[in-house]
C-alpha atoms as a PDB file:
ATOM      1  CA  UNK A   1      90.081  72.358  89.834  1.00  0.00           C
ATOM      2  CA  UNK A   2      92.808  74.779  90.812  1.00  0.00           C
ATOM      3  CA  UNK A   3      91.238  77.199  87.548  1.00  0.00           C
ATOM      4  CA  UNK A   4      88.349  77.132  89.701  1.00  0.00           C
ATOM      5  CA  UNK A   5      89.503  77.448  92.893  1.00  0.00           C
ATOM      6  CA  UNK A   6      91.738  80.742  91.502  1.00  0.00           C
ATOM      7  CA  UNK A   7      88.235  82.043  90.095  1.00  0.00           C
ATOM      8  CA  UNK A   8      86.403  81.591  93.646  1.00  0.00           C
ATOM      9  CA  UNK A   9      89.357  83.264  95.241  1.00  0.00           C
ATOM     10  CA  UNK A  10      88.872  86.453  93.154  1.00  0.00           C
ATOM     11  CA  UNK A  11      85.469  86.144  93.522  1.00  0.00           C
ATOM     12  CA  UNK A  12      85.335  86.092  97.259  1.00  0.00           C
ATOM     13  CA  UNK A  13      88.181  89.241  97.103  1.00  0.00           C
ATOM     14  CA  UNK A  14      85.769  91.181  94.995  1.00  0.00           C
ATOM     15  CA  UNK A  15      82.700  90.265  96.932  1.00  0.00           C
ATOM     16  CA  UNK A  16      84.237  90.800 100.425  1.00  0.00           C
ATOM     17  CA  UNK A  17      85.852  94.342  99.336  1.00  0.00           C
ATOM     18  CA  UNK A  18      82.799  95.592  97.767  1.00  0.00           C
ATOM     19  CA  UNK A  19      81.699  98.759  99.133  1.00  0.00           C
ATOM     20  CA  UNK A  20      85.046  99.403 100.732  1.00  0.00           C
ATOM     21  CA  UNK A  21      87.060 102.501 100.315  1.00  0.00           C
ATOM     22  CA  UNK A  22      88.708 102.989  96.846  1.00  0.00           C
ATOM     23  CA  UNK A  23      91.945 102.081  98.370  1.00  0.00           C
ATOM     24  CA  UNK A  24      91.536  98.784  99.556  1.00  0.00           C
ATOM     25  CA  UNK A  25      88.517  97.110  97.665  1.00  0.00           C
ATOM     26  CA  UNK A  26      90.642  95.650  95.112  1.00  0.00           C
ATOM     27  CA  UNK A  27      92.592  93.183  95.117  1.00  0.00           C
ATOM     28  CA  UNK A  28      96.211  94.399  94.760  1.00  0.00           C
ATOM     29  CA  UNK A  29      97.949  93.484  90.946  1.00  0.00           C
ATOM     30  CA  UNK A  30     100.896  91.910  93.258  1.00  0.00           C
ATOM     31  CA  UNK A  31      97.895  89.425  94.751  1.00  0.00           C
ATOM     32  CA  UNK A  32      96.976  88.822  91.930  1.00  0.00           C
ATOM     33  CA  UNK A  33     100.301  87.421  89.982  1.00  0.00           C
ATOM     34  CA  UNK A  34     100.543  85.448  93.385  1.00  0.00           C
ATOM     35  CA  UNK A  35      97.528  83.725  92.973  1.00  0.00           C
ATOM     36  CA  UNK A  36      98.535  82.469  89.668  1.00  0.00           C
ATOM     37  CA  UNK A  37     101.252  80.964  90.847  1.00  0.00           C
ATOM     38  CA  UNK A  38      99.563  78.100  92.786  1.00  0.00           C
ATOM     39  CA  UNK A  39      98.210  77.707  89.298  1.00  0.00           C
ATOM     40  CA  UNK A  40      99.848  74.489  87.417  1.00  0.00           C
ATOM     41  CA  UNK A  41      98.623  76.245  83.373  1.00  0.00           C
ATOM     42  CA  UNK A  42     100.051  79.615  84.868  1.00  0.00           C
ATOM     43  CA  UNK A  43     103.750  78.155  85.711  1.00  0.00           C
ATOM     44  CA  UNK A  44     103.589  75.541  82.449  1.00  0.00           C
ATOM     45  CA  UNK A  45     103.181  79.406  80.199  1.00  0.00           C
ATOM     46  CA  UNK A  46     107.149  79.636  82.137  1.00  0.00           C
ATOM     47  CA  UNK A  47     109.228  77.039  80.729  1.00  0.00           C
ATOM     48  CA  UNK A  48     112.591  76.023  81.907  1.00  0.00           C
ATOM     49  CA  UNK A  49     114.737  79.360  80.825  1.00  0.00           C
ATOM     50  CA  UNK A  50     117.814  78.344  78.620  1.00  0.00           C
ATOM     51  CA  UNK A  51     121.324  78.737  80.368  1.00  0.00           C
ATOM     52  CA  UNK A  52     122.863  81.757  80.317  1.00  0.00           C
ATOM     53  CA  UNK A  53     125.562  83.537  82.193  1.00  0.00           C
ATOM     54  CA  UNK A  54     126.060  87.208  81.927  1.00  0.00           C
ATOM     55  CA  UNK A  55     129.782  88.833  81.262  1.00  0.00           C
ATOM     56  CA  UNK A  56     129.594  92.308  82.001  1.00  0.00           C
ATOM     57  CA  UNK A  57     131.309  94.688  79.262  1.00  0.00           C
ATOM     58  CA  UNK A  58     130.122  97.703  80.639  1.00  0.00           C
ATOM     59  CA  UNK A  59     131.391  97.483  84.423  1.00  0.00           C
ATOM     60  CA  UNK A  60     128.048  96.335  85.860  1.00  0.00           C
ATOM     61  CA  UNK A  61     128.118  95.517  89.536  1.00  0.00           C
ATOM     62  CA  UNK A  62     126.406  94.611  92.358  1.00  0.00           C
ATOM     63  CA  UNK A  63     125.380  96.817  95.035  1.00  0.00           C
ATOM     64  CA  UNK A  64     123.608  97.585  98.227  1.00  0.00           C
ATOM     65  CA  UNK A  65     121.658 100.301  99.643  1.00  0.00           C
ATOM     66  CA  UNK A  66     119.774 101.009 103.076  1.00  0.00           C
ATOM     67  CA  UNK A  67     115.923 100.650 102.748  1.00  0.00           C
ATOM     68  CA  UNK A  68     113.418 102.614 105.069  1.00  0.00           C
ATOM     69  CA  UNK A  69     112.231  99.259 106.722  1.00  0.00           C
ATOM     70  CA  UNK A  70     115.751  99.294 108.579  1.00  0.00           C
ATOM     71  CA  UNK A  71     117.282  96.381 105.935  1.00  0.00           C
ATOM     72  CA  UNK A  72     119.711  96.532 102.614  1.00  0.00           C
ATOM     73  CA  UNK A  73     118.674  95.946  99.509  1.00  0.00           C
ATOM     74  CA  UNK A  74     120.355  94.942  96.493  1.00  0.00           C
ATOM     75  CA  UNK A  75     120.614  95.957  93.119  1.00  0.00           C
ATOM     76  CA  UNK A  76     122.960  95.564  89.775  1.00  0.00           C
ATOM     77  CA  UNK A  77     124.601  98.826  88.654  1.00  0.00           C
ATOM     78  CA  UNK A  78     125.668 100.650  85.617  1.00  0.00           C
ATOM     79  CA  UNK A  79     126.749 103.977  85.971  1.00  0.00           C
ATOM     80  CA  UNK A  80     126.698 106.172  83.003  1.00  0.00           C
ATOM     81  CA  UNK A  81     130.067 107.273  81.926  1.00  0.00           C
ATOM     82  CA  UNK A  82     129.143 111.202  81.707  1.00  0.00           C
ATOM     83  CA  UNK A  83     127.107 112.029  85.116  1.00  0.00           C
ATOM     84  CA  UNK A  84     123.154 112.427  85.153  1.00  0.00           C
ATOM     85  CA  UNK A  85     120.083 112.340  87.141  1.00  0.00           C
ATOM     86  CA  UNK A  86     118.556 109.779  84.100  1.00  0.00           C
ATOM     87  CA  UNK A  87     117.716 106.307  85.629  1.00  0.00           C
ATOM     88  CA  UNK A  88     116.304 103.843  84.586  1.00  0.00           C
ATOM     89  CA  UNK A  89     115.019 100.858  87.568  1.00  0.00           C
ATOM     90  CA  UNK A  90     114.577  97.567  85.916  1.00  0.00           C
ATOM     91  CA  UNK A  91     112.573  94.913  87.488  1.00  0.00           C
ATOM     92  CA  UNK A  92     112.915  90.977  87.375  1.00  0.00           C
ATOM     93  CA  UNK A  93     110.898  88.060  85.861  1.00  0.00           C
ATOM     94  CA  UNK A  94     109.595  85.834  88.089  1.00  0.00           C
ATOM     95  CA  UNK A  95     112.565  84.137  88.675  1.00  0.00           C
ATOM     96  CA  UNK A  96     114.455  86.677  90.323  1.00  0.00           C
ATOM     97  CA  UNK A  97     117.852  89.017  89.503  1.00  0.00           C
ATOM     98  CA  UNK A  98     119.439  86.389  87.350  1.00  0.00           C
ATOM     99  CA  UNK A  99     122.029  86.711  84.305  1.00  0.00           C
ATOM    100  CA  UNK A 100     119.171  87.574  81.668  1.00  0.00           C
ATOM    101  CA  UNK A 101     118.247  90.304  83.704  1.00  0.00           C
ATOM    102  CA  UNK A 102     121.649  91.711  83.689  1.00  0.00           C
ATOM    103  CA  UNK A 103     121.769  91.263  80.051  1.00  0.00           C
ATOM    104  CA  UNK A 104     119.118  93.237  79.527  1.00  0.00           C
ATOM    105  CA  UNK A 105     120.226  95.872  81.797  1.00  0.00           C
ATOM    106  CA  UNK A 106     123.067  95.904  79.916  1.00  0.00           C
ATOM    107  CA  UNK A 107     120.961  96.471  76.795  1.00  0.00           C
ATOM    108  CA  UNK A 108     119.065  99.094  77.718  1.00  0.00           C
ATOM    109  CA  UNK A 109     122.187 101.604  79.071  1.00  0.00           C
ATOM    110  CA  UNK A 110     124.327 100.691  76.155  1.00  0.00           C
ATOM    111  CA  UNK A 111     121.354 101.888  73.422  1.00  0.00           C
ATOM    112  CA  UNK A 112     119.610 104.832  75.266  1.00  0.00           C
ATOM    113  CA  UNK A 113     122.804 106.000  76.161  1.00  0.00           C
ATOM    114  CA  UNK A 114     123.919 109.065  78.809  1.00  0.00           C
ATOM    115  CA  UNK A 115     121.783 106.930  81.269  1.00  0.00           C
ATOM    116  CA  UNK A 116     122.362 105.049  84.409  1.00  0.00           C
ATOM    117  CA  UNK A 117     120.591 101.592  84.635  1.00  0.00           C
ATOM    118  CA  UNK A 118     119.839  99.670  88.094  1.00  0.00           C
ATOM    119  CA  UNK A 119     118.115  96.170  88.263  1.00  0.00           C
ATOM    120  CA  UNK A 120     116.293  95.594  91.771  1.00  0.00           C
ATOM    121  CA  UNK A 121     116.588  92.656  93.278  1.00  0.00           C
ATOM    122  CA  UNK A 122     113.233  91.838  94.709  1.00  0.00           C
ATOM    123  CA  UNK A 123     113.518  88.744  95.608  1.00  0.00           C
ATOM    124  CA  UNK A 124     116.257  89.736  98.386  1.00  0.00           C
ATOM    125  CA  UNK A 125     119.144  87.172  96.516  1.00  0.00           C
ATOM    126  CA  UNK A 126     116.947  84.077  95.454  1.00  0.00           C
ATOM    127  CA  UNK A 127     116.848  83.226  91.898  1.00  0.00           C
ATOM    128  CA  UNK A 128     115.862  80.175  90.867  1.00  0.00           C
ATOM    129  CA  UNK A 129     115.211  78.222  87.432  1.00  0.00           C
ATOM    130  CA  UNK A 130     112.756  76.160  88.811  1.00  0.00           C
ATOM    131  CA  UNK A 131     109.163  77.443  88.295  1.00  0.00           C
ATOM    132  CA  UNK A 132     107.521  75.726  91.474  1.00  0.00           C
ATOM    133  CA  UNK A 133     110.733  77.629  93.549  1.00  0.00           C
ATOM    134  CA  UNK A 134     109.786  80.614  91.192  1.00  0.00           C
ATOM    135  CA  UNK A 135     105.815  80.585  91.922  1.00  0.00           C
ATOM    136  CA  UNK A 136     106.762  79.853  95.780  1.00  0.00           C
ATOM    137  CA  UNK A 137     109.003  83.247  95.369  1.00  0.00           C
ATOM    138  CA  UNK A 138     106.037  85.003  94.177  1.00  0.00           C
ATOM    139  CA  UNK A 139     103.739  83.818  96.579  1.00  0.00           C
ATOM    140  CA  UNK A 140     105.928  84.475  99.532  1.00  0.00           C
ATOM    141  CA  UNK A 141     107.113  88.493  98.088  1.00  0.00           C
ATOM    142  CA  UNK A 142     105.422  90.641  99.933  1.00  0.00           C
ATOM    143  CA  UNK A 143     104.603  93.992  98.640  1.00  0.00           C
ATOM    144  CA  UNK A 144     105.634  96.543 101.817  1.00  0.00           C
ATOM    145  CA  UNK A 145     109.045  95.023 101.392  1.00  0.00           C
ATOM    146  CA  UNK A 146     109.098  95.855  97.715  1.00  0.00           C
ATOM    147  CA  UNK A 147     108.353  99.315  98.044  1.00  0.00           C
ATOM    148  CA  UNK A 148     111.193  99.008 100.784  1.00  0.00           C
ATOM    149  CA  UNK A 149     113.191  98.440  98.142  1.00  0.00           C
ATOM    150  CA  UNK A 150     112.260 101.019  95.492  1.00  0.00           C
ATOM    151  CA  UNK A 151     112.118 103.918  98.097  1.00  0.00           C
ATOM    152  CA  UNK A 152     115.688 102.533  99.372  1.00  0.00           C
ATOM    153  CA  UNK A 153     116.709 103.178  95.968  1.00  0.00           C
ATOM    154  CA  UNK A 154     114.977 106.291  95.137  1.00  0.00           C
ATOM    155  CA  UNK A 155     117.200 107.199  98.355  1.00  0.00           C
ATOM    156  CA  UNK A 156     120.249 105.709  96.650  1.00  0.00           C
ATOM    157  CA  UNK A 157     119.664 107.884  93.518  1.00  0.00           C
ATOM    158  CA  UNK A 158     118.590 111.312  95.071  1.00  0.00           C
ATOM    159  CA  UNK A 159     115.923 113.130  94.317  1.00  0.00           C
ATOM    160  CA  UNK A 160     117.079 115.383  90.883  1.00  0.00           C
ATOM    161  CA  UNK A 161     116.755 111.538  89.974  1.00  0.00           C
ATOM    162  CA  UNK A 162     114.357 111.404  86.942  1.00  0.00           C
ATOM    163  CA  UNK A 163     113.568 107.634  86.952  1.00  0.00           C
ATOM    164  CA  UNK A 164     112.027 105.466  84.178  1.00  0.00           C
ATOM    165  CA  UNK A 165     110.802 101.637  84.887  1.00  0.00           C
ATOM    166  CA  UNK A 166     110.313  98.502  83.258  1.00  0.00           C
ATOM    167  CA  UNK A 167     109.712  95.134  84.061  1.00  0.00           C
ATOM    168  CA  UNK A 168     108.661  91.852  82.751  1.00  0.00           C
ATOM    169  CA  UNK A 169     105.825  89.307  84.204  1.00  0.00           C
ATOM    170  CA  UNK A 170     106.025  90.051  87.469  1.00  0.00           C
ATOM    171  CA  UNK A 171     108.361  92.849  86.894  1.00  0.00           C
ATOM    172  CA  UNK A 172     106.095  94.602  84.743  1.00  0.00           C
ATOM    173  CA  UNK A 173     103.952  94.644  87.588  1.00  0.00           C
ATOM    174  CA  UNK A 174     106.395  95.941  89.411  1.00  0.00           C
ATOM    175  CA  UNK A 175     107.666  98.387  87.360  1.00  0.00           C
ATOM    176  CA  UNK A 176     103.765 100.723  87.395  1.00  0.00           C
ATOM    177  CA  UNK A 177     103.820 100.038  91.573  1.00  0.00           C
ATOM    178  CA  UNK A 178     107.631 101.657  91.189  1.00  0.00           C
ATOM    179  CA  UNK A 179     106.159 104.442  89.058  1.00  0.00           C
ATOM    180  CA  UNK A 180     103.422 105.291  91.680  1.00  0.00           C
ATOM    181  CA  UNK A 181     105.849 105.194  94.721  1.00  0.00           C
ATOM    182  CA  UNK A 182     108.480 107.320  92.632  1.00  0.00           C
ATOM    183  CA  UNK A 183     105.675 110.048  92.403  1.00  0.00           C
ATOM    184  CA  UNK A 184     107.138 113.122  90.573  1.00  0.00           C
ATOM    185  CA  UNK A 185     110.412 111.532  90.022  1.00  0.00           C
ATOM    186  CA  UNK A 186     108.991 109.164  87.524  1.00  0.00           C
ATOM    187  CA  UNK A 187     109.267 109.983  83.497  1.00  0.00           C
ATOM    188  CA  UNK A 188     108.640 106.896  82.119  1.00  0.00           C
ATOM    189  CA  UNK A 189     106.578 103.353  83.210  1.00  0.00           C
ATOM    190  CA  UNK A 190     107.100 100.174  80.642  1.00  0.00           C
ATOM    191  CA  UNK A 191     105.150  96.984  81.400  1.00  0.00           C
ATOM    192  CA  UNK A 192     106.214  93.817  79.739  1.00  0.00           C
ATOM    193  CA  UNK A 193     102.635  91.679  80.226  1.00  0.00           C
ATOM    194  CA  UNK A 194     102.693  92.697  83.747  1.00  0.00           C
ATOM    195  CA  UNK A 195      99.646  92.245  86.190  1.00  0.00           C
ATOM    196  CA  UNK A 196      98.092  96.442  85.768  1.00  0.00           C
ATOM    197  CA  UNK A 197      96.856  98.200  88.409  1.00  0.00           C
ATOM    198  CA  UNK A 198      93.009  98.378  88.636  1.00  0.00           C
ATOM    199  CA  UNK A 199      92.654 101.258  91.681  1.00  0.00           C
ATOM    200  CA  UNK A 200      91.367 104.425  89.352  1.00  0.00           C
ATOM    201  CA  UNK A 201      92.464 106.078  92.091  1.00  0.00           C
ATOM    202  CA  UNK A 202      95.484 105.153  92.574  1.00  0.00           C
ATOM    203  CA  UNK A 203      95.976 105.313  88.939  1.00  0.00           C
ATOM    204  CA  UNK A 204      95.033 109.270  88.868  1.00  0.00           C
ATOM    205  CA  UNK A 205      98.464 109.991  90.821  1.00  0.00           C
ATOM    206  CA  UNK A 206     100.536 108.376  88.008  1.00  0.00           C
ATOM    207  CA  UNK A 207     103.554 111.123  87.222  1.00  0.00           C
ATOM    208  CA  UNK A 208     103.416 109.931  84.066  1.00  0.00           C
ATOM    209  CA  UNK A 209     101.994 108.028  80.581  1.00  0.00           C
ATOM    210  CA  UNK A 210     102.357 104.383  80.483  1.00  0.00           C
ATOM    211  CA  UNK A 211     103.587 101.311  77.289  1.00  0.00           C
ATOM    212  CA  UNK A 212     102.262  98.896  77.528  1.00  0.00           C
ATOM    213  CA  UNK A 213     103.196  95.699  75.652  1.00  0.00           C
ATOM    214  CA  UNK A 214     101.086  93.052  75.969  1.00  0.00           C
ATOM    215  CA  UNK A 215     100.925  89.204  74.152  1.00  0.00           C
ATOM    216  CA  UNK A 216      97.745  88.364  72.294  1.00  0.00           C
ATOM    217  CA  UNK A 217      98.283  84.270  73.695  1.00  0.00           C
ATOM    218  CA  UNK A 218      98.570  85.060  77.089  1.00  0.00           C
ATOM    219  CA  UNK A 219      95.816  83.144  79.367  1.00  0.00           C
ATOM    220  CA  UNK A 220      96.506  85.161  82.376  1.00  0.00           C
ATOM    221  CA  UNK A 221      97.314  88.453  81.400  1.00  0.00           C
ATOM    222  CA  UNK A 222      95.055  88.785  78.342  1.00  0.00           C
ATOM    223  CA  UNK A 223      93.707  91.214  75.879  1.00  0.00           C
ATOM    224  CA  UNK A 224      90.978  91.343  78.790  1.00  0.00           C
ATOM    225  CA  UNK A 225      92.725  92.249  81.254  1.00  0.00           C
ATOM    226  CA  UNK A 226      94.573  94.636  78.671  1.00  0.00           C
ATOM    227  CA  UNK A 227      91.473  96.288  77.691  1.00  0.00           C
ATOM    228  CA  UNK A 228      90.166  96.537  81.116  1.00  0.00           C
ATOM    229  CA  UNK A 229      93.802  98.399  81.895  1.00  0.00           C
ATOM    230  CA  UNK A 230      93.474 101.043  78.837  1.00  0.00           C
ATOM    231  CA  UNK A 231      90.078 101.921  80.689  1.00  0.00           C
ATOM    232  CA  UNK A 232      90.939 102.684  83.989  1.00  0.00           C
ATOM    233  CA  UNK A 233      93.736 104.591  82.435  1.00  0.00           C
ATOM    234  CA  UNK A 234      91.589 106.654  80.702  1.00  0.00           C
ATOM    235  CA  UNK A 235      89.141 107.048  83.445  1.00  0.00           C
ATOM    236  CA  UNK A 236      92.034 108.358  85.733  1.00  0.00           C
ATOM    237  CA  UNK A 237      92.858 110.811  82.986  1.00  0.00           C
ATOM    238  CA  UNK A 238      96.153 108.833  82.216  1.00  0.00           C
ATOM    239  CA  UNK A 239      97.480 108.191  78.827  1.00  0.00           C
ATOM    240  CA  UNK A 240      98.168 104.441  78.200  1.00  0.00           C
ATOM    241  CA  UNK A 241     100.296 103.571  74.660  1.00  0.00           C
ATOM    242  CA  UNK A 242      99.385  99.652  74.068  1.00  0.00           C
ATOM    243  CA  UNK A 243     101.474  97.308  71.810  1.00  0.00           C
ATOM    244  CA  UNK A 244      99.728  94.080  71.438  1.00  0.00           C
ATOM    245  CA  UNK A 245     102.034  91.185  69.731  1.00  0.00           C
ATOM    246  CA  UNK A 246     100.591  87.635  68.376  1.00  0.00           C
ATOM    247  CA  UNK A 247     102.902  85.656  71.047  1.00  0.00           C
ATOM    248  CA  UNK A 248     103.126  84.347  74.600  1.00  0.00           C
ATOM    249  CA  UNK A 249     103.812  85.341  78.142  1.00  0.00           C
ATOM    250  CA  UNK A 250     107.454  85.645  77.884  1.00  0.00           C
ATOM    251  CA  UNK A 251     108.377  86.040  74.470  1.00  0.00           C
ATOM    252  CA  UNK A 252     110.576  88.975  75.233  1.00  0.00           C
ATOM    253  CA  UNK A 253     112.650  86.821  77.200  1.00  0.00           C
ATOM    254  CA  UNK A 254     115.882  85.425  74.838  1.00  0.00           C
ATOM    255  CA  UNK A 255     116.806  82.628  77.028  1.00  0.00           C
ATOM    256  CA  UNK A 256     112.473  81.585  76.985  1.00  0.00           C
ATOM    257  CA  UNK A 257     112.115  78.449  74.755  1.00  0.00           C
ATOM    258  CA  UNK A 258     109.019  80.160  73.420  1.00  0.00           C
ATOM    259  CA  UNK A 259     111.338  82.967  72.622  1.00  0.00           C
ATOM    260  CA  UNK A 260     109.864  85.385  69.496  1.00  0.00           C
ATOM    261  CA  UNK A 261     112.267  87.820  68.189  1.00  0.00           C
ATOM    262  CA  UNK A 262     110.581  89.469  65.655  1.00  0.00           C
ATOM    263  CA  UNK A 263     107.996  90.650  68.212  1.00  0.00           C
ATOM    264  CA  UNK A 264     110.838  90.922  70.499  1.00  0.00           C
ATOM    265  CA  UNK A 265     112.812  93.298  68.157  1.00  0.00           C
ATOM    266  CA  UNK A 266     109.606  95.947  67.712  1.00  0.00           C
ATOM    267  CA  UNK A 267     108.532  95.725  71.156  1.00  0.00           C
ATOM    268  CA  UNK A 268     111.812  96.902  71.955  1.00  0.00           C
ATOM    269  CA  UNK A 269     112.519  99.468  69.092  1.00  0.00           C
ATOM    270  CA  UNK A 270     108.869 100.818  70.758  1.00  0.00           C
ATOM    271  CA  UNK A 271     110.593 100.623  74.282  1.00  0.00           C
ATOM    272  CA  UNK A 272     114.146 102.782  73.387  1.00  0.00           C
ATOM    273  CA  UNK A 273     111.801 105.541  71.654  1.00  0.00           C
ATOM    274  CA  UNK A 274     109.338 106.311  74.831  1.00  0.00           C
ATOM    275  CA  UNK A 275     112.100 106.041  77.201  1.00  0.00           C
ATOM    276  CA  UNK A 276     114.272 108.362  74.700  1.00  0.00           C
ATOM    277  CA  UNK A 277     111.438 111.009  74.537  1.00  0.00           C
ATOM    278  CA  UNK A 278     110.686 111.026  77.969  1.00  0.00           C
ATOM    279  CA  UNK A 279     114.398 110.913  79.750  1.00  0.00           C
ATOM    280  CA  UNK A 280     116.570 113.781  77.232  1.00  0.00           C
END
């Protein structure tokens, strides 16, 4: 029933926008990934991530930083020991800024190297391991507060800032909105099976190429909606790279049960070398 309902729902968004202008007759990728969430298949593709906490060994911390909608928002730091304008913005699973997040922060600035690395936290301090809290997260995020947050910390960085992004689930969603809002500042857009944006138009002011990496298994976000993705790149005169793995929603995720690491391993490998070639 709720498979159907979710259909008639996107249905009714399509039907009702149809004719509109460019910029509002789709239904946003944010709307999207929050209409899945009232989905009970959708949450059972998150299970129950395994324990983890996070021990920083390269000085990560947490910050704040003023965002244009008058609040703060929040973010975990690494600094780059040799300064630089590289940055990379990492965006959150569904479950908020939580330890595995930080770990692979931590990842990420300790193998591309001379690069500064700050995880957003979108969620404003929730985090949750509970996938009805984390579905009720997503539903409730609202997007004008997310860009809050980016453009607080495009502020935060400065503008010689040259600023890559990548995300996973609803972070890789995330991380191509980021790109967009970054405008000229962004080098680099990775999206871990991430809802895509489907505006062409919106799409034709991307600053720059996109990977994507994508799991064959995945109900939600699948090689439909993948394919669908690679042409509205290509119709906005975008270049889209897309790594397709025979796994699940999640699998890049070490402390997800459904965990693959071989995929894991070359999705990443794929991940240092466009963020390498595009942030020197």
């Amino acid at each position: 029933m709720k498979k159907i309902q979710l259909l008639i729902a996107l249905l009714l968004v399509a039907i009702v926008g149809f004719g509109q202008d460019a910029a509002i007759c789709h239904t946003s990728s944010t709307e999207k990934f929050a209409m899945f969430a009232s989905n009970k298949d959708f949450n059972n593709q998150h299970p129950k991530p395994r324990a983890y906490v996070h021990i920083t060994q390269e000085g990560g911390k947490m910050i704040t930083f003023k965002t244009p909608d008058g609040q703060e928002g929040k973010g975990y730091l690494i600094e780059a020991k040799k300064k630089t304008n590289n940055w990379i913005f990492v965006f959150q699973e569904w479950w908020g800024l939580n330890d595995n997040i930080k770990r692979q922060t931590e990842s990420l600035y300790k193998d591309l190297g001379n690069v500064n690395v700050l995880a957003l936290d979108m969620y404003d301090g929730k985090v949750t391991d509970d996938r009805q809290a984390a579905g009720r997260y997503m539903q409730e995020f609202k997007q004008d507060r997310g860009n809050a947050i980016v453009k607080g910390a495009l502020d935060y960085v400065g503008s010689n800032a040259k600023v890559g992004t990548i995300g996973w689930c609803f972070g890789g969603g995330q991380s191509l909105l980021a790109t967009l809002t970054a405008g000229k500042q962004a080098k680099a857009c990775v999206i871990y099976y991430g809802m895509p944006v489907d505006d062409v138009e919106k799409l034709k002011t991307l600053n720059t190429d996109v990977l994507g990496i994508f799991a064959t298994r995945d109900k939600y976000i699948n090689p439909d909606v993948v394919k669908k993705f690679e042409a509205n790149m290509q119709a906005s005169g975008k270049k889209v790279t897309v790594k397709s793995y025979d796994a699940d929603h999640g699998f890049a995720n070490p402390s997800n049960p459904i965990y693959d690491k071989t995929a894991t391993e070359d999705a990443y490998k794929n991940t240092l070398a466009f963020f390498q070639a595009r942030l020197k």
